[in-house]
C-alpha atoms as a PDB file:
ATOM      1  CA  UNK A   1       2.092 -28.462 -13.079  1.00  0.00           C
ATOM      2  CA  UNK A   2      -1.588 -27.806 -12.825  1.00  0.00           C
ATOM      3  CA  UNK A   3      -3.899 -29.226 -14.705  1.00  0.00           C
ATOM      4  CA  UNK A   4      -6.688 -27.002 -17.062  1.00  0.00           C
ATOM      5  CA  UNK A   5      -9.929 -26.712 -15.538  1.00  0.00           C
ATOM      6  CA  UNK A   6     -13.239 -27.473 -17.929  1.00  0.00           C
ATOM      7  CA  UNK A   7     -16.043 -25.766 -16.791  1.00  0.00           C
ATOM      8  CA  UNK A   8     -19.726 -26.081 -18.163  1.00  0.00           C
ATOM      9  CA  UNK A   9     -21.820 -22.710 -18.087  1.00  0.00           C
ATOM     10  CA  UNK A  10     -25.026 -21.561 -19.265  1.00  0.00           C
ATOM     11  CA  UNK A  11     -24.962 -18.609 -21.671  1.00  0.00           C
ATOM     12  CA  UNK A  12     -27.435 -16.729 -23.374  1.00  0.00           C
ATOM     13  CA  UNK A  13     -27.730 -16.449 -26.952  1.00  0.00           C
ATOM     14  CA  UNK A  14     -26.760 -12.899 -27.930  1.00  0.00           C
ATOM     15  CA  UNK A  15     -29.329 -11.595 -30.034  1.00  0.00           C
ATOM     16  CA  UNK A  16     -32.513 -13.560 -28.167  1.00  0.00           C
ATOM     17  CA  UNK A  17     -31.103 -14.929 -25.046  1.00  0.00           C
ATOM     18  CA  UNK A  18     -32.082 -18.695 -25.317  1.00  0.00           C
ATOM     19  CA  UNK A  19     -30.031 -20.283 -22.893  1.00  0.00           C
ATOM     20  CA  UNK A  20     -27.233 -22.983 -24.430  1.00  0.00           C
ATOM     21  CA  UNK A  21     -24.750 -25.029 -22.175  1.00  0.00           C
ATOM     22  CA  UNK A  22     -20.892 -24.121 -22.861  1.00  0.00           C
ATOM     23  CA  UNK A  23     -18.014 -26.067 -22.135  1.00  0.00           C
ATOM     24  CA  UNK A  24     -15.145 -23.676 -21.308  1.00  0.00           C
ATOM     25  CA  UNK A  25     -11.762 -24.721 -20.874  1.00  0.00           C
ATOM     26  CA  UNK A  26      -9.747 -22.499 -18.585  1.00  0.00           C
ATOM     27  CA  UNK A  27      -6.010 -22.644 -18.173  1.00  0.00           C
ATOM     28  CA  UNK A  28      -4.283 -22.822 -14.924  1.00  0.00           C
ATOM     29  CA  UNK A  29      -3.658 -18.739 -15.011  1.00  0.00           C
ATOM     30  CA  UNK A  30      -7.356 -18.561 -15.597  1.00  0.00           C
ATOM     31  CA  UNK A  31      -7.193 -17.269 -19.296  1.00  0.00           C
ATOM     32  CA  UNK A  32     -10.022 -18.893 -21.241  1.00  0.00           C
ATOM     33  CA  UNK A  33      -8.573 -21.692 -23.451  1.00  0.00           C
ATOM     34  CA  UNK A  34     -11.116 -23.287 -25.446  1.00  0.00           C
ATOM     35  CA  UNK A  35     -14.957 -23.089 -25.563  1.00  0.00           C
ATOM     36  CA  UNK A  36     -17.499 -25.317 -27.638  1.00  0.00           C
ATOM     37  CA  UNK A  37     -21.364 -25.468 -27.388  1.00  0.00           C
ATOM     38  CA  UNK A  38     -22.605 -29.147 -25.966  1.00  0.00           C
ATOM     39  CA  UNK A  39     -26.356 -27.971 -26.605  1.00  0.00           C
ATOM     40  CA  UNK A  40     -28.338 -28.731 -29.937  1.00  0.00           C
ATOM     41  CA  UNK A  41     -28.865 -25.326 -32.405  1.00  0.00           C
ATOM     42  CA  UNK A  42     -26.307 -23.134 -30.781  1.00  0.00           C
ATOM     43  CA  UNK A  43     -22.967 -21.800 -32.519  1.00  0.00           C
ATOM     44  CA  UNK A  44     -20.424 -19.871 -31.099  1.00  0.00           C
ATOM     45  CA  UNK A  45     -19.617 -16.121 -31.831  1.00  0.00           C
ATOM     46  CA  UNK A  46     -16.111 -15.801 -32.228  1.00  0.00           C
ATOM     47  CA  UNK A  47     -14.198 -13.692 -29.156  1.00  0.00           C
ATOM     48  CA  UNK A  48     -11.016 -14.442 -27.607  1.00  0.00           C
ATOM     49  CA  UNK A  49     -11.808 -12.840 -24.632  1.00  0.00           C
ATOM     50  CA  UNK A  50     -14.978 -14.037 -24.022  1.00  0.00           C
ATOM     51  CA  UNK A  51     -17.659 -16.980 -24.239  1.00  0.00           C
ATOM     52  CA  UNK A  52     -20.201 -15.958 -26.727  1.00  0.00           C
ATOM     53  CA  UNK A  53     -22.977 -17.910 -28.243  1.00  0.00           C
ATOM     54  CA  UNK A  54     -26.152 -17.790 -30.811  1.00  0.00           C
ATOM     55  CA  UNK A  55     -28.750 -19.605 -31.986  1.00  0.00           C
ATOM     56  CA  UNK A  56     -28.183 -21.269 -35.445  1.00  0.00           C
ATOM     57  CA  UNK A  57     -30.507 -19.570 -36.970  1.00  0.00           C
ATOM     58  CA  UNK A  58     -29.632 -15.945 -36.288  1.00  0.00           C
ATOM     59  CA  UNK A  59     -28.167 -14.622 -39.042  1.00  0.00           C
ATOM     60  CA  UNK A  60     -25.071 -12.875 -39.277  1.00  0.00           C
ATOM     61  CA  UNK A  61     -26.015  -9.500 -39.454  1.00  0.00           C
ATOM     62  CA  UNK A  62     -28.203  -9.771 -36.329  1.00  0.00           C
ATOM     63  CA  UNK A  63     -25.715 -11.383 -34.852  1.00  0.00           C
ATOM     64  CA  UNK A  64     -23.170  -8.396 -35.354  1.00  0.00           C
ATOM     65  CA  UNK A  65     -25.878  -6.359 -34.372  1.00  0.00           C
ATOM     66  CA  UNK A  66     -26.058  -7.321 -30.632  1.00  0.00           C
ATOM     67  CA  UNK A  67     -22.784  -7.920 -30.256  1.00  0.00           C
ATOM     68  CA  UNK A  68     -22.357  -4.136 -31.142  1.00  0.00           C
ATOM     69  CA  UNK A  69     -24.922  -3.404 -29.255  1.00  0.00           C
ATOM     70  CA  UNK A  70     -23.514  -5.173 -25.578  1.00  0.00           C
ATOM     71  CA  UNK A  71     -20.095  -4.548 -26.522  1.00  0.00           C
ATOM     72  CA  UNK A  72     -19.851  -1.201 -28.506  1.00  0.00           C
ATOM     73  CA  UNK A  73     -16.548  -0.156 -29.222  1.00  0.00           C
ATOM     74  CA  UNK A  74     -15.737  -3.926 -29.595  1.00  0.00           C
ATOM     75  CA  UNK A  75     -13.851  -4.012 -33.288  1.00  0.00           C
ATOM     76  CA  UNK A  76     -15.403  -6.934 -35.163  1.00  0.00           C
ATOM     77  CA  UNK A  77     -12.530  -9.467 -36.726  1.00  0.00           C
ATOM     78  CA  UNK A  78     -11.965  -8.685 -40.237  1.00  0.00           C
ATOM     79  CA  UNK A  79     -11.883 -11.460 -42.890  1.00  0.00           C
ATOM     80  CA  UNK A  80      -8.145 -11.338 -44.398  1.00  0.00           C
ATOM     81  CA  UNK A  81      -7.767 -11.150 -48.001  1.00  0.00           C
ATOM     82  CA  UNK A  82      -3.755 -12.424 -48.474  1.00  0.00           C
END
């Protein structure tokens, strides 16, 4: 059985474009498994399909703001209220 395959990429932060290293984990199919910033003051941006990532100090608003703004049409996960 083959193995996952961790890749480390450099990705631009959405809203300013600083450039952060990912790791990306990638499954033998080639579906994107897991991803985690390895470089100081960057966070994620949550996307299943996708590697996204922002500077810490972007706030949340401006962060939904380019993501709308390279992705439009994208639907932006809801927060669930059980």
């Amino acid at each position: 059985m083959p193995d996952n395959t961790n890749i480390v990429e450099p990705h631009g932060c959405i809203v300013c474009g600083k450039i952060f290293n990912l790791l990306i984990v990638h499954s033998p199919s080639g579906r994107m498994v897991a991803c985690s910033v390895i470089s100081h003051g960057g966070q994620l941006v949550p996307d299943e399909t996708r590697p996204l990532v922002t500077c810490s100090r972007h706030s949340t608003k401006e962060v939904e703001t380019a993501v709308e703004r390279h992705y439009p049409g994208r639907e932006q996960p809801e927060d669930s209220e059980d």
